[in-house]
Protein backbone atom coordinates (compact mmCIF):
# COMPACT_ATOMS: atom_id res chain seq x y z
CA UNK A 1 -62.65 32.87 -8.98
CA UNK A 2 -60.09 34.54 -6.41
CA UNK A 3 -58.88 38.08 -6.79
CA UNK A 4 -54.70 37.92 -6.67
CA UNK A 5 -52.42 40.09 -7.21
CA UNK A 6 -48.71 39.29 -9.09
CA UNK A 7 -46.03 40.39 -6.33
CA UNK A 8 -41.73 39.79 -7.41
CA UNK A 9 -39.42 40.11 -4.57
CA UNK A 10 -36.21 41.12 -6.99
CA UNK A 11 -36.34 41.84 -10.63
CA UNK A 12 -36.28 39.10 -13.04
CA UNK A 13 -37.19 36.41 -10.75
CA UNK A 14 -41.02 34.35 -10.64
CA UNK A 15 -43.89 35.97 -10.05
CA UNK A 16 -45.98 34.99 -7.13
CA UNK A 17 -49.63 35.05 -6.50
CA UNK A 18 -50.85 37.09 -2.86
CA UNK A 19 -54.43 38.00 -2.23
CA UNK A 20 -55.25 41.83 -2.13
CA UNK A 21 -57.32 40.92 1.22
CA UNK A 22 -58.39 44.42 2.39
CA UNK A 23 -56.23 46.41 0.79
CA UNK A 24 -57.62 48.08 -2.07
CA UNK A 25 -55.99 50.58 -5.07
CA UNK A 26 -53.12 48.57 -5.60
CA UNK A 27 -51.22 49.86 -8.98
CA UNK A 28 -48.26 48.00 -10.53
CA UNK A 29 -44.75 48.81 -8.80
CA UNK A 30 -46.38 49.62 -5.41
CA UNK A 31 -44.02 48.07 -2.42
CA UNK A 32 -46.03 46.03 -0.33
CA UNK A 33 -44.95 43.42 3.05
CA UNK A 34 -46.37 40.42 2.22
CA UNK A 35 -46.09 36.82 4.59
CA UNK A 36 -44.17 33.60 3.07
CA UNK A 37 -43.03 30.98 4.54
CA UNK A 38 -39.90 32.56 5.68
CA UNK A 39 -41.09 35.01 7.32
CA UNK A 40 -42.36 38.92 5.85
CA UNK A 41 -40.98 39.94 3.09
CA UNK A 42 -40.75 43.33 1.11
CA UNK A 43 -42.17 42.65 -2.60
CA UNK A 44 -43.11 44.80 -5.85
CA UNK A 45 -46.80 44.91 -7.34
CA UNK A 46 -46.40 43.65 -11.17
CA UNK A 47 -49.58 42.80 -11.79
CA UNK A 48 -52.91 44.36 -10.43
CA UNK A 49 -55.35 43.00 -8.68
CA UNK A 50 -56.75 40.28 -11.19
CA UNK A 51 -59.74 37.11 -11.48
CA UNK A 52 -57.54 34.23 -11.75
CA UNK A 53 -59.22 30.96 -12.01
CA UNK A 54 -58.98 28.33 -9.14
CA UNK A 55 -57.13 26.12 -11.04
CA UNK A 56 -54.07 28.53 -11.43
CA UNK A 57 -54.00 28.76 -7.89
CA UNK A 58 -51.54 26.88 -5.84
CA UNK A 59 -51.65 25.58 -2.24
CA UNK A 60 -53.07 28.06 -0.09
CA UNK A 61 -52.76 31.88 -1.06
CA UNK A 62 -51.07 34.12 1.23
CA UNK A 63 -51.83 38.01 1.78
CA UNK A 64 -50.61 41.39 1.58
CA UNK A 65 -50.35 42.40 4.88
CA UNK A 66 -49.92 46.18 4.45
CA UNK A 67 -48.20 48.63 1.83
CA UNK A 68 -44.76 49.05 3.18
CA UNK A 69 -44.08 52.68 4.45
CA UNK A 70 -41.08 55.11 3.86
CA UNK A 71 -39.37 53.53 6.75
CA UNK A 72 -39.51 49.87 5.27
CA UNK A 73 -37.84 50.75 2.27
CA UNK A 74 -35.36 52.73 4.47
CA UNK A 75 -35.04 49.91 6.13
CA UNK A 76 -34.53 47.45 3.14
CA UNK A 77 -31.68 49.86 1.44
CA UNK A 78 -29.71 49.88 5.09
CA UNK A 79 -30.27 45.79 5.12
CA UNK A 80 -28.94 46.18 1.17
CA UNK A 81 -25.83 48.17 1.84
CA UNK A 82 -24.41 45.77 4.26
CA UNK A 83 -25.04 41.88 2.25
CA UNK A 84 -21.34 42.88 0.34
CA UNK A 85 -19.52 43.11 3.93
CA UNK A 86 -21.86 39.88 4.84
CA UNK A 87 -20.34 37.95 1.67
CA UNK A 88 -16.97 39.16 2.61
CA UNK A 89 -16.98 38.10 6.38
CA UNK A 90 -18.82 35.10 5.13
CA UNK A 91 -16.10 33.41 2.89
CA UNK A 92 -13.39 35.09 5.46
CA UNK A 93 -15.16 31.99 7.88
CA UNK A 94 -15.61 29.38 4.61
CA UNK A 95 -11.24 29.82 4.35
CA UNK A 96 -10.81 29.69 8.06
CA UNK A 97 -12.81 26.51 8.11
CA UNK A 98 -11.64 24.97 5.31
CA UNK A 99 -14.70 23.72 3.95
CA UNK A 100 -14.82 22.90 0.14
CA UNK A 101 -17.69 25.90 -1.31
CA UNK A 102 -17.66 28.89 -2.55
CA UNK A 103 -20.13 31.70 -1.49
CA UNK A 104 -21.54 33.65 -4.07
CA UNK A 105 -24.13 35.97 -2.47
CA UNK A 106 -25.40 37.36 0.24
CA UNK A 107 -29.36 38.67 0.97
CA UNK A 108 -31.04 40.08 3.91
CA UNK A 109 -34.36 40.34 4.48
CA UNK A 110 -35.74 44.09 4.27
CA UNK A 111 -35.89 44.34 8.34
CA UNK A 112 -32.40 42.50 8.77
CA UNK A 113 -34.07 39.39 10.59
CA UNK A 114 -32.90 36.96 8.01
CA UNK A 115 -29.55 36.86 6.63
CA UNK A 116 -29.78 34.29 3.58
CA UNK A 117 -25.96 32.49 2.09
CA UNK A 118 -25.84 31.22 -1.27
CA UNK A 119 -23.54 29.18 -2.45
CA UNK A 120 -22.20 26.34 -5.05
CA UNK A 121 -20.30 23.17 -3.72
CA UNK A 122 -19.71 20.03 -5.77
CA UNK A 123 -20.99 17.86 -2.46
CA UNK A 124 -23.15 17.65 0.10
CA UNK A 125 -21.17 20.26 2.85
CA UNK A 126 -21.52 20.34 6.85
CA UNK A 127 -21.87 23.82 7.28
CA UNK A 128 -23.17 23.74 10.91
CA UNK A 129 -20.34 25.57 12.70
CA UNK A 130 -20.28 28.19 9.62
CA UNK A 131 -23.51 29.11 10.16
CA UNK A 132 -23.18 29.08 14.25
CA UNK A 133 -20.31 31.81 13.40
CA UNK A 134 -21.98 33.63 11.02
CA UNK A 135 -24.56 33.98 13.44
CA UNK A 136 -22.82 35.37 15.97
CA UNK A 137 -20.61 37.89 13.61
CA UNK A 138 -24.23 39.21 12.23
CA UNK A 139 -26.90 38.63 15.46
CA UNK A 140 -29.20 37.74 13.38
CA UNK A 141 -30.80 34.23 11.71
CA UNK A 142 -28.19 33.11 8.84
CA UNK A 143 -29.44 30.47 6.32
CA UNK A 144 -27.21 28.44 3.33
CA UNK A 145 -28.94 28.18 -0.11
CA UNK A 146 -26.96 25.68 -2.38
CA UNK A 147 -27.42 26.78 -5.81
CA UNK A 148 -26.81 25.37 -9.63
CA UNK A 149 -24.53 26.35 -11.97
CA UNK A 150 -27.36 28.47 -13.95
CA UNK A 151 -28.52 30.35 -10.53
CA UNK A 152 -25.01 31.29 -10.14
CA UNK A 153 -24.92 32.89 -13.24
CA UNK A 154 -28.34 34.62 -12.87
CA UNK A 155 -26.33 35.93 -9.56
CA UNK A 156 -23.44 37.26 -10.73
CA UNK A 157 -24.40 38.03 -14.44
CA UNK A 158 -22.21 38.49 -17.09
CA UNK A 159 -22.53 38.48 -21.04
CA UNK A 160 -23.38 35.83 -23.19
CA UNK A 161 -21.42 34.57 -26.88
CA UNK A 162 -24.22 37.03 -28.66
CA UNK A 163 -22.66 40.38 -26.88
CA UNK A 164 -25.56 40.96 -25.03
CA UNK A 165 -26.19 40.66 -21.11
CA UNK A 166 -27.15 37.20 -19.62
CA UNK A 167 -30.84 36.77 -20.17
CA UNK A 168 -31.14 34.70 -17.20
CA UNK A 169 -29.72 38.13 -15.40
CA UNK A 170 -31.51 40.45 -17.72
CA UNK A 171 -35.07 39.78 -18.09
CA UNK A 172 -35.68 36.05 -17.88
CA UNK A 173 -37.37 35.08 -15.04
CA UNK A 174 -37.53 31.14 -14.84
CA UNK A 175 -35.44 28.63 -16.23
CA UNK A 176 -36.83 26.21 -18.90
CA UNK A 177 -35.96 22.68 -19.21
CA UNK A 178 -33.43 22.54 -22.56
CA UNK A 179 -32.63 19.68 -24.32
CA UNK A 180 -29.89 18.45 -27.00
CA UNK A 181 -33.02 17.40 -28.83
CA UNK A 182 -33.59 21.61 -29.54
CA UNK A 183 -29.84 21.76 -30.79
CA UNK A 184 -30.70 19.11 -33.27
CA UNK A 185 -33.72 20.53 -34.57
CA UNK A 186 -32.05 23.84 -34.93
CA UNK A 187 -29.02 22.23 -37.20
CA UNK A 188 -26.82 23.52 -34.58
CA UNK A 189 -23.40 22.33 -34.44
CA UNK A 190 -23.08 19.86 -31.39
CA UNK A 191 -20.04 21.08 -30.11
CA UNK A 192 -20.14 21.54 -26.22
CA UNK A 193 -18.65 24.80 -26.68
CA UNK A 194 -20.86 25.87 -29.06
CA UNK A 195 -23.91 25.29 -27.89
CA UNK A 196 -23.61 25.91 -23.80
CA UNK A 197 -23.75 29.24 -21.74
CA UNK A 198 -21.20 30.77 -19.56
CA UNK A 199 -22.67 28.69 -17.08
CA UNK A 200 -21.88 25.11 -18.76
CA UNK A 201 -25.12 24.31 -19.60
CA UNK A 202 -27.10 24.40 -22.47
CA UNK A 203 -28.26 27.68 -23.96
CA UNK A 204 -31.19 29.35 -22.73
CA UNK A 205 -31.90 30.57 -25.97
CA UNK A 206 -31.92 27.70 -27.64
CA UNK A 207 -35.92 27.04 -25.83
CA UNK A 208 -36.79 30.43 -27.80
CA UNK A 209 -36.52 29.42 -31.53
CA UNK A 210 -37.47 25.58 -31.07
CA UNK A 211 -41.33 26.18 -31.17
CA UNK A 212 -41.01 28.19 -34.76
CA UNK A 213 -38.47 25.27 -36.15
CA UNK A 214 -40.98 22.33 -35.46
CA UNK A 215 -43.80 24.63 -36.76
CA UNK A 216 -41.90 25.29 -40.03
CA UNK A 217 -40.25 22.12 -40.62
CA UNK A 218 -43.44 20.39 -40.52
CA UNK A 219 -44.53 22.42 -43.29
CA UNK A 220 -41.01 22.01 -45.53
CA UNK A 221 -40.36 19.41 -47.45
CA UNK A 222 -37.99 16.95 -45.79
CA UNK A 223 -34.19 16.35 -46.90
CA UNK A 224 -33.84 13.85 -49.43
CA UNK A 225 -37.55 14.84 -50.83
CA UNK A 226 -37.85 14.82 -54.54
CA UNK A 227 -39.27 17.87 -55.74
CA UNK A 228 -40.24 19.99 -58.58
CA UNK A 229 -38.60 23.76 -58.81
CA UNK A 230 -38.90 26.34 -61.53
CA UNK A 231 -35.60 25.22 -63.16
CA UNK A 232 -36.15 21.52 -62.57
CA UNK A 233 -36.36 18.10 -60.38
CA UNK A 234 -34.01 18.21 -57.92
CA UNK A 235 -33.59 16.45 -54.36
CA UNK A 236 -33.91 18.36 -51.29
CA UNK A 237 -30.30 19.01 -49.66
CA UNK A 238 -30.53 21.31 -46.74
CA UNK A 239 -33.04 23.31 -45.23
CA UNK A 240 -32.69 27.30 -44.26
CA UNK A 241 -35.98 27.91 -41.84
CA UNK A 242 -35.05 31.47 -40.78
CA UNK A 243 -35.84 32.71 -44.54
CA UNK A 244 -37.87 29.32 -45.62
CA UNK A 245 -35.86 28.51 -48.14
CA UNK A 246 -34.08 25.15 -49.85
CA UNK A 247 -31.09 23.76 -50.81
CA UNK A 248 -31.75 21.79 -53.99
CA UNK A 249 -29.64 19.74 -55.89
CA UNK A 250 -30.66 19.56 -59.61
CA UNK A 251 -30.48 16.38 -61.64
CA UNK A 252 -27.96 18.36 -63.29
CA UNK A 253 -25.62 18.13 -60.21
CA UNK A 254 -26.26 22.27 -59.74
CA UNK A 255 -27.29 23.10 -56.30
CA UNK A 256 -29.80 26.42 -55.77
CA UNK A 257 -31.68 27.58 -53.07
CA UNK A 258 -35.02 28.49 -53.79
CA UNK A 259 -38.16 29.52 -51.36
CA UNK A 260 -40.17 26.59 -49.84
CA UNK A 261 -43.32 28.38 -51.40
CA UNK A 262 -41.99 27.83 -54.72
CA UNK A 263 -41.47 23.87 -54.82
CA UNK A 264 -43.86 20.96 -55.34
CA UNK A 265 -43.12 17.66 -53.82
CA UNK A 266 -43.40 14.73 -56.07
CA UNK A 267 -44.24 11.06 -54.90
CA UNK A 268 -41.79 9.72 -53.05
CA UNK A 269 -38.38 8.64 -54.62
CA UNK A 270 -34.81 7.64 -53.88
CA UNK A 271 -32.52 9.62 -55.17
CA UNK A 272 -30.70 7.89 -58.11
CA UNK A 273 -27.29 6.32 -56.73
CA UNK A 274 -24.23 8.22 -57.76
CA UNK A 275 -21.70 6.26 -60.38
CA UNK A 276 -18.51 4.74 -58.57
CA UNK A 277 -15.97 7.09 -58.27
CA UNK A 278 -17.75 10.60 -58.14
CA UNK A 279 -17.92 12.13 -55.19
CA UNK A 280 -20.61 14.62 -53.44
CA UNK A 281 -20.51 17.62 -53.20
């Protein structure tokens, strides 16, 4: 079983495994330079050093080269200061060259040696000579990260139909796949506008409560079940799974909500057809 260590470059972004190698007393929120495949990088301790078992372990782990000194982080906070002027001079060039994107942020690495573009484009883009120019404005290795509608928002964060920040830009840290499937089981309205996030896609949140409506809907009677309650047989009508409670309509056409604990499922029936001309409720 290795020994890792959890290391984040930015907050609320993945987590990646590095081995401690030689370096020993590391402590959660130490700033270490660790190697990646781009190159060193300045990263955060967030979890300390820690038996993980082979299997969690992915391609070949990487490690901490040394803690990163006052000057580093000096370093890194210069770098920092200048990525809005880099954004700026960066869609100055996108205008000038008339190419159909839209740059949305701008990242250098902590010793200034990378200079990393993203940006959102509804096609594939030849951004050769944007990157030759940005190249020469900056002296310095510039590369273009196309991004998706739901990185963008993690980017430039915002708040969400609740009143509450983004949780993409907040504290979430990896995007989950979400389905119309989860809207469904959540007897969500389907409405497109109802149901997405600033972004256009499908809530976030909607991942969060699906586990805990499968789990108690397979315990609840179905709709349209035929049950016993303390004033009566009724039939099942709706289902409230926050509070674990059902709608029940009575035989005598009254309709009360009562606690799932409190009803008792009787063999399987239909429901008795309604006479012509009366309409539901």
């Amino acid at each position: 079983m290795p020994e890792v260590v959890g290391v984040r470059f930015k907050p609320c972004t993945k987590m990646y495994y590095f081995s401690p190698g030689d370096i020993t007393d590391l402590k959660v929120g130490d700033p270490v330079i660790v190697e990646t495949v781009q190159g060193e990088e300045l990263g955060w301790i967030v979890m300390a050093p820690t038996m993980v078992g082979d299997d969690e372990i992915k391609g070949t782990l990487k490690p901490i080269l040394r803690r990163a000194t006052p000057v580093d982080l000096a370093m890194a906070e210069v770098f920092r200061s200048r990525e809005a002027a880099a954004l700026a001079k960066c869609r100055e060039k996108i205008a000038e060259l008339g190419l159909p994107m839209k740059a949305i942020g701008a990242e250098y690495s902590f010793n200034g040696e990378r200079l990393v573009i993203s940006f959102v484009a509804e096609e594939r883009i030849d951004f050769r000579e944007l990157v030759r120019q940005l190249a020469k404005s900056f002296k310095t290795h510039v590369e273009m990260k196309q991004v998706g509608a739901r990185d963008e928002a993690k980017l430039l964060g915002g708040y969400a139909v609740c009143g509450r920040e983004l949780c993409c830009a907040s504290w979430l840290t990896e995007f989950h796949p979400v389905s119309i499937k989860m809207a469904k089981q959540q007897d969500l309205p389907l409405t497109p506008t109802e149901i997405s996030g600033v972004c256009g896609r499908l809530l976030c949140c909607l991942v969060f409560e699906n586990d805990l409506y499968v789990e108690v809907k397979q315990s609840m009677p179905k709709v349209g079940s035929v049950v016993n309650t303390p004033h009566g047989k009724g039939t099942i009508v709706g289902l409230n799974v926050l509070t674990e409670t059902l709608m029940v309509e009575l035989q005598n056409e009254l309709t009360i909500e009562v606690k799932a604990s409190e009803v008792t499922p009787l063999a399987e029936q239909k429901r008795p057809a309604r006479p012509e001309g009366k309409s539901s409720r």
